[in-house]
C-alpha atoms as a PDB file:
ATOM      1  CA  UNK A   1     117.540 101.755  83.543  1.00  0.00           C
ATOM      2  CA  UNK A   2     115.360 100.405  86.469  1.00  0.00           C
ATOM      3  CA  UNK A   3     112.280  98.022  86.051  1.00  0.00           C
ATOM      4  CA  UNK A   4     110.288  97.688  89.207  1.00  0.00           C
ATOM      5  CA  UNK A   5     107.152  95.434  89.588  1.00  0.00           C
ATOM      6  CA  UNK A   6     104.926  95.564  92.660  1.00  0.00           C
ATOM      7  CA  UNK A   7     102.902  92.263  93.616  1.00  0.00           C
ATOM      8  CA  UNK A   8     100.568  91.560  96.668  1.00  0.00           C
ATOM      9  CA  UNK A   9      98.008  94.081  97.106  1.00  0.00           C
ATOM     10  CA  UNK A  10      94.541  93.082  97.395  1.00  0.00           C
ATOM     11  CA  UNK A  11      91.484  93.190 100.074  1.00  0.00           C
ATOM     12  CA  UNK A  12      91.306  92.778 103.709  1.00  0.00           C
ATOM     13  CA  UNK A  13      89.239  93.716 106.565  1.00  0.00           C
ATOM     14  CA  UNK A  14      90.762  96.389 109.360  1.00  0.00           C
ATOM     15  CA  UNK A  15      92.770  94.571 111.669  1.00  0.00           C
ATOM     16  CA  UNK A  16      94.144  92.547 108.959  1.00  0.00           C
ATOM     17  CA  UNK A  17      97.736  92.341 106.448  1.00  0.00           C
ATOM     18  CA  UNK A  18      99.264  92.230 103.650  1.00  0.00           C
ATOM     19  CA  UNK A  19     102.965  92.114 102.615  1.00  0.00           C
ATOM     20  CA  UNK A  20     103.785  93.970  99.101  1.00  0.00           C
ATOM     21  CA  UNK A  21     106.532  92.849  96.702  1.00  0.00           C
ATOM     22  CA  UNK A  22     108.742  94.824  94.860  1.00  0.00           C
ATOM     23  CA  UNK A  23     111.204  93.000  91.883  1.00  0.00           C
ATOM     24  CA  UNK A  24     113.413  95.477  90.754  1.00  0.00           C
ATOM     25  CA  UNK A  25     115.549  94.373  87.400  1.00  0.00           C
ATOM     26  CA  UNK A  26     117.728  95.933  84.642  1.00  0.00           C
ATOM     27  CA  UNK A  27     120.588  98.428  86.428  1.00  0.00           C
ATOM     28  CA  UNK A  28     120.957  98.021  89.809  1.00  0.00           C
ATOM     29  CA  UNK A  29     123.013 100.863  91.367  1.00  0.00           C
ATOM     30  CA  UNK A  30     125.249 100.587  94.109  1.00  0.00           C
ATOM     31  CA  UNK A  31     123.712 103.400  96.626  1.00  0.00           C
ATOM     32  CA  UNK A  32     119.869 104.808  96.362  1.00  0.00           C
ATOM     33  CA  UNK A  33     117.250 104.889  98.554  1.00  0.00           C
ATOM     34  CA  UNK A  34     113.924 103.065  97.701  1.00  0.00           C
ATOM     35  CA  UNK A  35     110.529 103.484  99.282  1.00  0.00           C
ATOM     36  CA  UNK A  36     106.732 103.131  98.929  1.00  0.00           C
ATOM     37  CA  UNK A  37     104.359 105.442  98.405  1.00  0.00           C
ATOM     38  CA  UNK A  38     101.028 105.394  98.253  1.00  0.00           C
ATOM     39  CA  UNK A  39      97.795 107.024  96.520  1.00  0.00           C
ATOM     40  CA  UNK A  40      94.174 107.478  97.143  1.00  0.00           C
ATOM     41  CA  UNK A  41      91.540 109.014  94.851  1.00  0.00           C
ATOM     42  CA  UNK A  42      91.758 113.093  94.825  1.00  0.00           C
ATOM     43  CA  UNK A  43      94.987 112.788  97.159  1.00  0.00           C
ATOM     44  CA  UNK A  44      98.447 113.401  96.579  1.00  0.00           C
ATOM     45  CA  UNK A  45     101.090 110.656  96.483  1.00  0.00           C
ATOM     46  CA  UNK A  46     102.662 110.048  99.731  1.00  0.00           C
ATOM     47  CA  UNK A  47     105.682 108.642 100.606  1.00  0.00           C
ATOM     48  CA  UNK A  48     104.898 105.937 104.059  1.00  0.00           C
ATOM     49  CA  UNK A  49     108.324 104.200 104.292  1.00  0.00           C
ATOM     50  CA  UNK A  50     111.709 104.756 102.567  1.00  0.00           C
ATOM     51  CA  UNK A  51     114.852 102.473 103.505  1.00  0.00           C
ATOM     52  CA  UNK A  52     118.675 103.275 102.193  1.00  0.00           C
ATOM     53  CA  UNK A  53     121.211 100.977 100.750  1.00  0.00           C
ATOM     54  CA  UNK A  54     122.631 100.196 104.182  1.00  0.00           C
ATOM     55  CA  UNK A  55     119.312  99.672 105.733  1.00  0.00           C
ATOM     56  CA  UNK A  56     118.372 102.709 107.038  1.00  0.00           C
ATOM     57  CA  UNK A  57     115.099 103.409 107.437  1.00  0.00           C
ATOM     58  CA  UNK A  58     112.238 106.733 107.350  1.00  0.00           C
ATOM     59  CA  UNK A  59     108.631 105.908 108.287  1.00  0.00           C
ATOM     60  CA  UNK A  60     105.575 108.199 107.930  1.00  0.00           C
ATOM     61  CA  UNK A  61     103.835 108.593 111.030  1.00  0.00           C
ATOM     62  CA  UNK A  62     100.740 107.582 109.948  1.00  0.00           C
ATOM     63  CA  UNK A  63     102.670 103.904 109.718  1.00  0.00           C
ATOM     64  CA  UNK A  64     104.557 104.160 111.973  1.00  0.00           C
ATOM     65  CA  UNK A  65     104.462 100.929 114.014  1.00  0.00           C
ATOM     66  CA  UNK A  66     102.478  99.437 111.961  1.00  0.00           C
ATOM     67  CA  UNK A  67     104.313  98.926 108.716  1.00  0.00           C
ATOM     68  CA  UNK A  68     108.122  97.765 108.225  1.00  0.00           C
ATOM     69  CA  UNK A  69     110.231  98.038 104.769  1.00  0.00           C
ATOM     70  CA  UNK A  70     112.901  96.061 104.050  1.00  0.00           C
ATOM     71  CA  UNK A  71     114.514  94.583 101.000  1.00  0.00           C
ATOM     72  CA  UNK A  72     116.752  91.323  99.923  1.00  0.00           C
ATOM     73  CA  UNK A  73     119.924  92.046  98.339  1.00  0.00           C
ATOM     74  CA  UNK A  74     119.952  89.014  96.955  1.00  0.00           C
ATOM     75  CA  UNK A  75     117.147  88.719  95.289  1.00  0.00           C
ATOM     76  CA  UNK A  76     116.795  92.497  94.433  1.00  0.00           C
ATOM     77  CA  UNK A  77     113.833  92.201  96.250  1.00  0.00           C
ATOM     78  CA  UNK A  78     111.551  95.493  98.184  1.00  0.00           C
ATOM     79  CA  UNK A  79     108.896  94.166 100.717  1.00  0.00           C
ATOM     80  CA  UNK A  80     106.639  96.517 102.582  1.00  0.00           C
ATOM     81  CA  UNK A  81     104.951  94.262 105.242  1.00  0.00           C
ATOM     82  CA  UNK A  82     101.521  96.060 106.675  1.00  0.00           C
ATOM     83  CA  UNK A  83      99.973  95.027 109.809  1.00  0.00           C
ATOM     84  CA  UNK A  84      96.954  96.302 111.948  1.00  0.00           C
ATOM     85  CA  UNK A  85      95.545  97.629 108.142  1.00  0.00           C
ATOM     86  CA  UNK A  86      92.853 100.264 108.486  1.00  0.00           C
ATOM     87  CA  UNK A  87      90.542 101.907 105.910  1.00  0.00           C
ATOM     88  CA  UNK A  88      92.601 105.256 105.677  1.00  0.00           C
ATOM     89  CA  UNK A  89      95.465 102.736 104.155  1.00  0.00           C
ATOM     90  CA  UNK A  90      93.048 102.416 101.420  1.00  0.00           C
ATOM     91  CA  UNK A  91      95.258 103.419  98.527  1.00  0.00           C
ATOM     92  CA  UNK A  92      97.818 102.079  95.330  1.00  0.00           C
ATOM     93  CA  UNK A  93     100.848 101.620  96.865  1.00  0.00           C
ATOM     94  CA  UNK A  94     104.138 102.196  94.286  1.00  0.00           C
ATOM     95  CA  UNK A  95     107.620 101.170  94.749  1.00  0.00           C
ATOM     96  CA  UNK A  96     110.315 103.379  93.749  1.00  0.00           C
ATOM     97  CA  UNK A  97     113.783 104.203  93.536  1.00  0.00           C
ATOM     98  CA  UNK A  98     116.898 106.758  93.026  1.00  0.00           C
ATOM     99  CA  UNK A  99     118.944 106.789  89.781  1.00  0.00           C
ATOM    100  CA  UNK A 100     122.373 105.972  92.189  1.00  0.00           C
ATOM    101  CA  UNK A 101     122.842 108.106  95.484  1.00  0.00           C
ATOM    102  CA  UNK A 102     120.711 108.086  98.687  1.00  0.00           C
ATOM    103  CA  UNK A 103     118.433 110.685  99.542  1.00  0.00           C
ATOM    104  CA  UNK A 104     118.126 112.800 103.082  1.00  0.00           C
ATOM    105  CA  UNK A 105     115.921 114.307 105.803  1.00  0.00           C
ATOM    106  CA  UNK A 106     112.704 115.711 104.166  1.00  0.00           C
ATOM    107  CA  UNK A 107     113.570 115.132 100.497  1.00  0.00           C
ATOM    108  CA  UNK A 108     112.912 111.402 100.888  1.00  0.00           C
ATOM    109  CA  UNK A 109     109.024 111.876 101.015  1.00  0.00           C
ATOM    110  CA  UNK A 110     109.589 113.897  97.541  1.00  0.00           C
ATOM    111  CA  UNK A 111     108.178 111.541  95.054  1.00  0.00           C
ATOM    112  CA  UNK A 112     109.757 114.364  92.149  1.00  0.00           C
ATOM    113  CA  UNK A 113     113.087 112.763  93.916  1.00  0.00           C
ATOM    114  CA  UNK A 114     112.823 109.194  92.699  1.00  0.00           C
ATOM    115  CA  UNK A 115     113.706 108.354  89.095  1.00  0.00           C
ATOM    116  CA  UNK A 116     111.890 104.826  88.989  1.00  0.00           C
ATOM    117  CA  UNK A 117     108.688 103.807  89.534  1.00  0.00           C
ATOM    118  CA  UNK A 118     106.685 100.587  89.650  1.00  0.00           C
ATOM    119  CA  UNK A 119     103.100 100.388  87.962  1.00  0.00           C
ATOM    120  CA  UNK A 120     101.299  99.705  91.732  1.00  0.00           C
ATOM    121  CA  UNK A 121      99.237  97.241  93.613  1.00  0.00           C
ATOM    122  CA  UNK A 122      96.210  98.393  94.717  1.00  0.00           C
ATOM    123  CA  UNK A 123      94.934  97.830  98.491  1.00  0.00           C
ATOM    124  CA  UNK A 124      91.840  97.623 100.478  1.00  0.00           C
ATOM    125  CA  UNK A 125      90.683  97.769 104.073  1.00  0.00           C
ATOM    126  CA  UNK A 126      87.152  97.434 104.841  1.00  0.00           C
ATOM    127  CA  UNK A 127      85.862  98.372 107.764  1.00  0.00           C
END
């Protein structure tokens, strides 16, 4: 099993950033892919940037640019830093994560692929 807690969201004006924190504890498997997603009212979940075990990583195009993922090994650690926020990145953002065994192409934006989920961190960009 897989805990994962988000931390950092909160409010900013467009043009502005935040960097989320994700602290992932319990069984940490060798190979997965992990990757934020986000939410907004009456919207489906949508996946904006996955990275793999080895680094690799997938943005959305709507981040592109914009946001970068990366995590520390060491400290079992997810970070999604967002720059240049605007009010469409309104949203809760979640953290997630394979049980084991990285995902590819198209099926990483499938939340139904990821096995672990964080509780979220809401953001806000006012215009």
């Amino acid at each position: 099993q897989v805990q994962l807690v988000e931390s950092g969201g909160g409010s900013v004006q467009a043009g502005g950033a935040l960097r989320l924190s994700c602290a992932a504890s319990g069984h940490i498997y060798s190979t997965y892919s992990m990757a934020w997603f986000r939410q907004s009212p009456g919207k489906d979940r949508e996946g904006v940037a996955v990275i793999d075990y080895d680094g690799a990583t997938s943005y959305a195009d709507s981040v592109q640019g914009r946001y970068t993922i990366s995590q520390d090994n060491a400290k079992n650690i997810l970070r999604l830093q967002m720059n240049n926020l605007k009010p469409e990145d309104t949203a809760a953002y979640y953290c997630a994560a394979t049980r084991g065994g990285r995902l590819y192409g198209g099926s990483r934006w499938i939340s139904s692929n990821y096995n672990y989920w964080g509780q979220g961190t809401q953001v806000t960009v006012s215009s």
